[in-house]
N, C-alpha and C. Protein backbone atom coordinates (compact mmCIF):
# COMPACT_ATOMS: atom_id res chain seq x y z
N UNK A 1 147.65 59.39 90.34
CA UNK A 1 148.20 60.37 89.43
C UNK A 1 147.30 61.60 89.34
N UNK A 2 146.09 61.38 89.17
CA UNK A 2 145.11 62.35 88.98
C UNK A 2 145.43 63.29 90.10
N UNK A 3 144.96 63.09 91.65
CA UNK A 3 144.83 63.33 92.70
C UNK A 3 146.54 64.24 92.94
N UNK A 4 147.57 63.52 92.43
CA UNK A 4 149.08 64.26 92.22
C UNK A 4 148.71 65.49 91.69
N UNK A 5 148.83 65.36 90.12
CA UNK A 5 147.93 66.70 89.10
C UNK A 5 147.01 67.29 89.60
N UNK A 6 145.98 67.17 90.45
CA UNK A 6 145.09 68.01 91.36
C UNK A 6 145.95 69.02 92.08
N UNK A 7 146.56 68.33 93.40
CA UNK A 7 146.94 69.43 94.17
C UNK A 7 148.08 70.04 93.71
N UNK A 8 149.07 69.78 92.67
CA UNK A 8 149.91 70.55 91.99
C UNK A 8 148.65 71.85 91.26
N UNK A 9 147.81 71.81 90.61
CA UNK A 9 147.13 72.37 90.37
C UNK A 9 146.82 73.55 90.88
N UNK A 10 146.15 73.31 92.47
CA UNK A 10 146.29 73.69 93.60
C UNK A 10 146.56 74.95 93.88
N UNK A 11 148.06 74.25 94.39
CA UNK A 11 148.87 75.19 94.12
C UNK A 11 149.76 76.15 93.36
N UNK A 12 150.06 75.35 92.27
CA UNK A 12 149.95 76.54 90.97
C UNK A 12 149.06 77.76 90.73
N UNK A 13 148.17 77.39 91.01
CA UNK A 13 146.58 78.68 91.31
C UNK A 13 147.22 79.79 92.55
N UNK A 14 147.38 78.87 93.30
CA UNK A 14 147.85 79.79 94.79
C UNK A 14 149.03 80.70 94.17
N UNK A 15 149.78 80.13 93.85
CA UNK A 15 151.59 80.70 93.66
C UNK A 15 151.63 81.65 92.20
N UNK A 16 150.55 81.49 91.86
CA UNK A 16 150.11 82.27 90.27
C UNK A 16 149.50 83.77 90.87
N UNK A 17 148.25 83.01 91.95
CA UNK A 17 147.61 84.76 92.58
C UNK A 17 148.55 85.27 93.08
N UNK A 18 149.18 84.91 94.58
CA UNK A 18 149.64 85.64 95.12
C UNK A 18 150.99 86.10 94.41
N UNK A 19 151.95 85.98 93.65
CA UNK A 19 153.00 86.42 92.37
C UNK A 19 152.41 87.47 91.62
N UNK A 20 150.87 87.22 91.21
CA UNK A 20 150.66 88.20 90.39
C UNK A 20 149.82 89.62 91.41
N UNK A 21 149.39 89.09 92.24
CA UNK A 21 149.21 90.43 93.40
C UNK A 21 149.81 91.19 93.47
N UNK A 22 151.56 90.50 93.80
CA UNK A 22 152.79 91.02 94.21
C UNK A 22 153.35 91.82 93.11
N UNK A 23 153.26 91.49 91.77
CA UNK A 23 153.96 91.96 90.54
C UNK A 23 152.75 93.13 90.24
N UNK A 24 151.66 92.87 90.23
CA UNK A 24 150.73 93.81 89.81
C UNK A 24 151.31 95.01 90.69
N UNK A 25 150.99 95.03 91.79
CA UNK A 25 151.50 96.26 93.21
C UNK A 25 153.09 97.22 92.52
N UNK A 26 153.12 96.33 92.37
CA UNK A 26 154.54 96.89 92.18
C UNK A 26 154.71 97.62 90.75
N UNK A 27 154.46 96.41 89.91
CA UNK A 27 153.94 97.27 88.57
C UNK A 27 153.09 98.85 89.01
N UNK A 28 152.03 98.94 89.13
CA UNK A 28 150.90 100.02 89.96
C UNK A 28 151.48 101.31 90.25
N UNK A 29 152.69 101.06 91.45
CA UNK A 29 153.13 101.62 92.23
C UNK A 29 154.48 102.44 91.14
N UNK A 30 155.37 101.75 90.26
CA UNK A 30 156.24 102.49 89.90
C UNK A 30 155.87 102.24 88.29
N UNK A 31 154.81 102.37 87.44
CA UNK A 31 154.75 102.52 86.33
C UNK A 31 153.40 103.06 85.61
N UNK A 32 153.40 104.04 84.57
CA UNK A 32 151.99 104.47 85.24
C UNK A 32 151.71 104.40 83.25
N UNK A 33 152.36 103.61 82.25
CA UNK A 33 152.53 103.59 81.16
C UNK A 33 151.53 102.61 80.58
N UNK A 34 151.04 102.58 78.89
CA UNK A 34 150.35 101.19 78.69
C UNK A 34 151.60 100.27 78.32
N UNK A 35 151.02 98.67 78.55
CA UNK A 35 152.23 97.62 78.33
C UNK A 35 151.51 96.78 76.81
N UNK A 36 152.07 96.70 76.48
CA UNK A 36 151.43 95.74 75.23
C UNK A 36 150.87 94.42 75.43
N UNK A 37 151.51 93.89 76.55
CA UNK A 37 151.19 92.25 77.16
C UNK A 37 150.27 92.87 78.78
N UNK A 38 149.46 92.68 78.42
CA UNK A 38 148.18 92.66 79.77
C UNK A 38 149.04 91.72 80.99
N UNK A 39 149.13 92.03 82.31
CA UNK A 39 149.85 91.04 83.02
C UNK A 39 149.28 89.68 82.75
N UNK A 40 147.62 89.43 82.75
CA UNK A 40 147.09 88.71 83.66
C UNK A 40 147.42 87.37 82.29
N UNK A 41 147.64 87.51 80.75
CA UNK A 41 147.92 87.00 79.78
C UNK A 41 149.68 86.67 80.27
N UNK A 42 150.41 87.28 80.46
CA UNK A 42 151.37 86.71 80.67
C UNK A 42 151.33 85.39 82.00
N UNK A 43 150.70 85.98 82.97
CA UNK A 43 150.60 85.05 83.78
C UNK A 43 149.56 83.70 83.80
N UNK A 44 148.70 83.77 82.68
CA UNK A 44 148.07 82.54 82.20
C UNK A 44 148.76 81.38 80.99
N UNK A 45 149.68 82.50 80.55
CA UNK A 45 150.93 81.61 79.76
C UNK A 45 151.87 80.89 80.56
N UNK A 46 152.40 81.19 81.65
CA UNK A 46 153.14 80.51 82.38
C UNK A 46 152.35 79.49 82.96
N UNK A 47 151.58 79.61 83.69
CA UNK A 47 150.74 79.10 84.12
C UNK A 47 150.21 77.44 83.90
N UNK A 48 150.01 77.55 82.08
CA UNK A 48 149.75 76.75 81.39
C UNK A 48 150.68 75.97 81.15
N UNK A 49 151.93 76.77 80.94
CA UNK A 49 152.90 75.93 80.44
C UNK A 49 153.55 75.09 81.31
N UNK A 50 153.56 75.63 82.81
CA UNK A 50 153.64 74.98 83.91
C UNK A 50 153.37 73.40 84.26
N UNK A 51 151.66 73.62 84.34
CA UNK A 51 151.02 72.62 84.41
C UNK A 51 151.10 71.42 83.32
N UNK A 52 150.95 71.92 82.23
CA UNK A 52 151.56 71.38 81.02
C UNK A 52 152.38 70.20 81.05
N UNK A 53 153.73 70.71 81.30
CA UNK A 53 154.84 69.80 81.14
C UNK A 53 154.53 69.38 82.55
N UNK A 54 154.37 69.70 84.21
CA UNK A 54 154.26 69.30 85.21
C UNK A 54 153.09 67.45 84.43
N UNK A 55 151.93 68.21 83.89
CA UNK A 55 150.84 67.18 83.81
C UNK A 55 151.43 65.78 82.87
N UNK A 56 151.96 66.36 81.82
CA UNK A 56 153.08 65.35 80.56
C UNK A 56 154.11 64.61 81.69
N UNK A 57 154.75 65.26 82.34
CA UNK A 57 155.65 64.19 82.84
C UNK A 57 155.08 63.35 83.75
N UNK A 58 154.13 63.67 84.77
CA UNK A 58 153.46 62.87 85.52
C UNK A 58 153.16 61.20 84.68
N UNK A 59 152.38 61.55 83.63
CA UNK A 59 151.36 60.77 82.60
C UNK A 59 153.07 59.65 82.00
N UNK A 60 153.86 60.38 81.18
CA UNK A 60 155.12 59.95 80.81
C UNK A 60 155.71 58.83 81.83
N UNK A 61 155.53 59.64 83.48
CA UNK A 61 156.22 59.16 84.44
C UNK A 61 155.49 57.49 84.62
N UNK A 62 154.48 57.17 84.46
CA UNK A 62 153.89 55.57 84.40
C UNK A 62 154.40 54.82 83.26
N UNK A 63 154.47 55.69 81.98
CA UNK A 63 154.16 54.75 80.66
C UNK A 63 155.83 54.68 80.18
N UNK A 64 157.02 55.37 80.83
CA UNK A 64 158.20 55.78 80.40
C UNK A 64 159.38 56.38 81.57
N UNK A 65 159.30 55.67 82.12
CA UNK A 65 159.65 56.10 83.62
C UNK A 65 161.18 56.67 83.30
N UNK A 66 161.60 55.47 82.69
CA UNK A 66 163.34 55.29 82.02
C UNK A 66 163.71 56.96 81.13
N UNK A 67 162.74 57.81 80.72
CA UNK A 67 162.65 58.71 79.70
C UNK A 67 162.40 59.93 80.20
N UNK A 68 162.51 60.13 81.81
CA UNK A 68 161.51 61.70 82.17
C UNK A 68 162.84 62.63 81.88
N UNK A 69 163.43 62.40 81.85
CA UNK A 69 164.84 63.28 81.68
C UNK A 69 164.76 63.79 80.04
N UNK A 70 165.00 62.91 79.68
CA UNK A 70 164.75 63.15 77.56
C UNK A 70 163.57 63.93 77.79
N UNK A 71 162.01 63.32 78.16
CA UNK A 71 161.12 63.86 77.63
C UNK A 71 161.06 65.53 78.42
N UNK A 72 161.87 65.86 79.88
CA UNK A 72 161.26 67.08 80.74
C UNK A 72 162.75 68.13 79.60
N UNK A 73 163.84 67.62 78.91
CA UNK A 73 164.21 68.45 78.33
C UNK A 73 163.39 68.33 77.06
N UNK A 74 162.65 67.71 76.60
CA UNK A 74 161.77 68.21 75.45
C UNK A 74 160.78 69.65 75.26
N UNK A 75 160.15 68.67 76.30
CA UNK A 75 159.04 69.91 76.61
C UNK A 75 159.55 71.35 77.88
N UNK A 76 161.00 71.37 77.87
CA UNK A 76 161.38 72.67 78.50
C UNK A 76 161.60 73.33 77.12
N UNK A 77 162.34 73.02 75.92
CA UNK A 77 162.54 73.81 74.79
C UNK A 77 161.16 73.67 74.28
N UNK A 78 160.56 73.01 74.09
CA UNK A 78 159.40 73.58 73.51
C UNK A 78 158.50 74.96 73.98
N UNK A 79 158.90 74.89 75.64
CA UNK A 79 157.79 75.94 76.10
C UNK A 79 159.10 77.05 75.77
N UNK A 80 160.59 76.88 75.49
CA UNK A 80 161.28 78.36 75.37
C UNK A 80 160.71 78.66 74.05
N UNK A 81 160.60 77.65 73.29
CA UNK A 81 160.22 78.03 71.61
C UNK A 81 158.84 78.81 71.74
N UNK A 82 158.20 78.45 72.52
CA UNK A 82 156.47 79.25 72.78
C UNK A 82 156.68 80.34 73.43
N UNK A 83 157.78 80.69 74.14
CA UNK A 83 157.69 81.66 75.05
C UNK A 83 157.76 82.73 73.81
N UNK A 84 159.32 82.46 72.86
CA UNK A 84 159.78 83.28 72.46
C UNK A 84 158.82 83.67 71.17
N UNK A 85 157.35 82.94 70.80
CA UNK A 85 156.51 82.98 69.65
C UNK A 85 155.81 83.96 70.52
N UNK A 86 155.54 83.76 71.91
CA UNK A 86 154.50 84.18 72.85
C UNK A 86 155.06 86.04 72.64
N UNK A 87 156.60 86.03 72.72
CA UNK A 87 156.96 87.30 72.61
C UNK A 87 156.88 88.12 71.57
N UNK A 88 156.98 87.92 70.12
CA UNK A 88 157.34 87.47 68.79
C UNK A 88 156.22 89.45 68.34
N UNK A 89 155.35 89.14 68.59
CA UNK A 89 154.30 90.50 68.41
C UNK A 89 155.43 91.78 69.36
N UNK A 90 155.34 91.51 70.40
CA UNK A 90 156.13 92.56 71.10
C UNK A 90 157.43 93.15 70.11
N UNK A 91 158.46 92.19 69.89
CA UNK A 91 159.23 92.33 69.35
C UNK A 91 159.21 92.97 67.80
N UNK A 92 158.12 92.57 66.99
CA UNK A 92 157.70 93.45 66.06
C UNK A 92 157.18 95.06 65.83
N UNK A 93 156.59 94.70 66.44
CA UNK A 93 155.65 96.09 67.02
C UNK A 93 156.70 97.43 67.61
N UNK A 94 157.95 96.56 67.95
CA UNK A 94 158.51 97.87 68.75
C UNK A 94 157.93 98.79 69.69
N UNK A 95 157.02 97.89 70.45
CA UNK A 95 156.99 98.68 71.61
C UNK A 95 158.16 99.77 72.43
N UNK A 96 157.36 101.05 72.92
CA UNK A 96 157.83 102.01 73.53
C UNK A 96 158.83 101.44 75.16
N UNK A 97 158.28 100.37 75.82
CA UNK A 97 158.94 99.61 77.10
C UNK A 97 159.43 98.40 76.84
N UNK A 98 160.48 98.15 75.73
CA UNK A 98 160.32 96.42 75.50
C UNK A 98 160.89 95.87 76.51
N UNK A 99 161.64 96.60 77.54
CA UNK A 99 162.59 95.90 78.08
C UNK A 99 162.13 95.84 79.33
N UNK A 100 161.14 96.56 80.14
CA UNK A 100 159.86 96.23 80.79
C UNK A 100 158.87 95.21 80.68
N UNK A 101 158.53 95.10 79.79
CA UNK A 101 158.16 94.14 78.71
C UNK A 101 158.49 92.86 79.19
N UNK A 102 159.47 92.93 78.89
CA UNK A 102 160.44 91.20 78.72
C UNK A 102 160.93 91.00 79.95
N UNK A 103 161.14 91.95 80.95
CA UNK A 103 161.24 91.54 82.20
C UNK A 103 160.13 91.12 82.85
N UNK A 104 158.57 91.95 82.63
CA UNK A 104 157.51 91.76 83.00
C UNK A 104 157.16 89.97 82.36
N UNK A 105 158.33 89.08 81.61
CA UNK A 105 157.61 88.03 81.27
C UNK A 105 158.64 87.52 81.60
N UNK A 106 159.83 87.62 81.67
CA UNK A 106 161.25 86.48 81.86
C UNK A 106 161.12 86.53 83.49
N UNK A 107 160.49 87.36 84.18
CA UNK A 107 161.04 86.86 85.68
C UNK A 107 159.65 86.19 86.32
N UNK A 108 158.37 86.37 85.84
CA UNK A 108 157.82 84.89 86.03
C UNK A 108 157.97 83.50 85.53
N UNK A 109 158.19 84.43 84.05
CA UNK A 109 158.51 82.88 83.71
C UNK A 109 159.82 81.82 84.56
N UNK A 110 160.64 82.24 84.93
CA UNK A 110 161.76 81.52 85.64
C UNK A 110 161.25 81.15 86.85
N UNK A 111 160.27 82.00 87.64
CA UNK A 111 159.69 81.52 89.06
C UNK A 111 158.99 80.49 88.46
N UNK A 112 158.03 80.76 87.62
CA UNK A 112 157.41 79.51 87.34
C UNK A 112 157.98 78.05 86.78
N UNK A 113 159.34 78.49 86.32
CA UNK A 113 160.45 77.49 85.64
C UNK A 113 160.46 76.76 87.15
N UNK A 114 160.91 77.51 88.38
CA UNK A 114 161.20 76.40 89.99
C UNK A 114 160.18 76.38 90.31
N UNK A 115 159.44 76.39 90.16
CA UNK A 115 158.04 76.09 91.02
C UNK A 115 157.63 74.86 90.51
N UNK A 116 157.89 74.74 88.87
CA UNK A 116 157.47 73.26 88.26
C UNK A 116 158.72 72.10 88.61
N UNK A 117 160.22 72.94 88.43
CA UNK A 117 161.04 72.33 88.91
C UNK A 117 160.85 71.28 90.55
N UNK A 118 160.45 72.50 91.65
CA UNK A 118 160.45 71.92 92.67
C UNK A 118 159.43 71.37 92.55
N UNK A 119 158.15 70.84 92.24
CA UNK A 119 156.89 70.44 92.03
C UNK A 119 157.24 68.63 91.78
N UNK A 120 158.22 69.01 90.37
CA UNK A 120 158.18 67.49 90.30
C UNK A 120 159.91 66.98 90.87
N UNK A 121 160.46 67.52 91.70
CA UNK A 121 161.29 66.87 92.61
C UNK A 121 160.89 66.28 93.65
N UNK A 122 159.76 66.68 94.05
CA UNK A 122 159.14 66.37 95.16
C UNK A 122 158.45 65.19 94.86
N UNK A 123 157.83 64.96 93.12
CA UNK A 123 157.20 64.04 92.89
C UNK A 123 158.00 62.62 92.64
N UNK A 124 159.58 63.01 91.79
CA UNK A 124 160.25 62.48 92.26
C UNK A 124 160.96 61.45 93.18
N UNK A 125 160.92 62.26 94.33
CA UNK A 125 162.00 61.79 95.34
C UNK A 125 160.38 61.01 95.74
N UNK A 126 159.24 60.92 95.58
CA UNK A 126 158.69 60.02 96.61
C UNK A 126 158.55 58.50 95.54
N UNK A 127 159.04 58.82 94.13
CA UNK A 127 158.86 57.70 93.28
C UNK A 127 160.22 56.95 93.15
């Protein structure tokens, strides 16, 4: 299990840099404004939350095998409930780009939604 949670790890690190290389560039290239959410904070929130539920279901997956379904829709609303606390300042504040903003956090967050998806299909199909 450990050694599972390792190289998911791994690669989460990998698929986190090179995403945020890619988003930074691009950000760089066509926006030249301040953002209220620092990228590198948005992308350590996903990140976490990733590994998170990836690491919970693994652990779940020995002690509750019968339950990964109940428990992986648990902890998917929980991380929307965090996302949307995670947003919660933005939304107050009335930022000048919100809608930059919220794209700059809803379209990792969803890569990172399949990346954990495909992560534990894979873990899955070999169990």
């Amino acid at each position: 299990m450990i050694k599972d949670i390792g190289f998911f790890l791994v690669r989460l690190v990998l698929f986190s840099l090179i995403l945020f290389a890619v988003h930074y560039y691009i950000l760089f290239q066509f926006f030249s404004g301040e953002l209220y959410f620092p990228l590198w904070t948005i992308y350590c929130f996903n990140a976490a939350m990733a590994f998170g539920v990836y690491a919970a279901l693994r652990y779940y997956s020995e002690i509750q095998p019968q339950n990964m379904l109940r428990i992986f829709l648990i902890l998917t609303l929980l991380k929307m409930v965090l996302a949307v606390v995670f947003l919660l300042p933005l939304f107050l504040k009335k930022s000048a780009h919100v809608q930059l903003e919220v794209f700059n956090f809803f379209i990792p967050y969803f890569l990172f939604l399949f990346f954990e998806i495909f992560g534990l299909s894979k873990f899955l199909q070999k169990s």
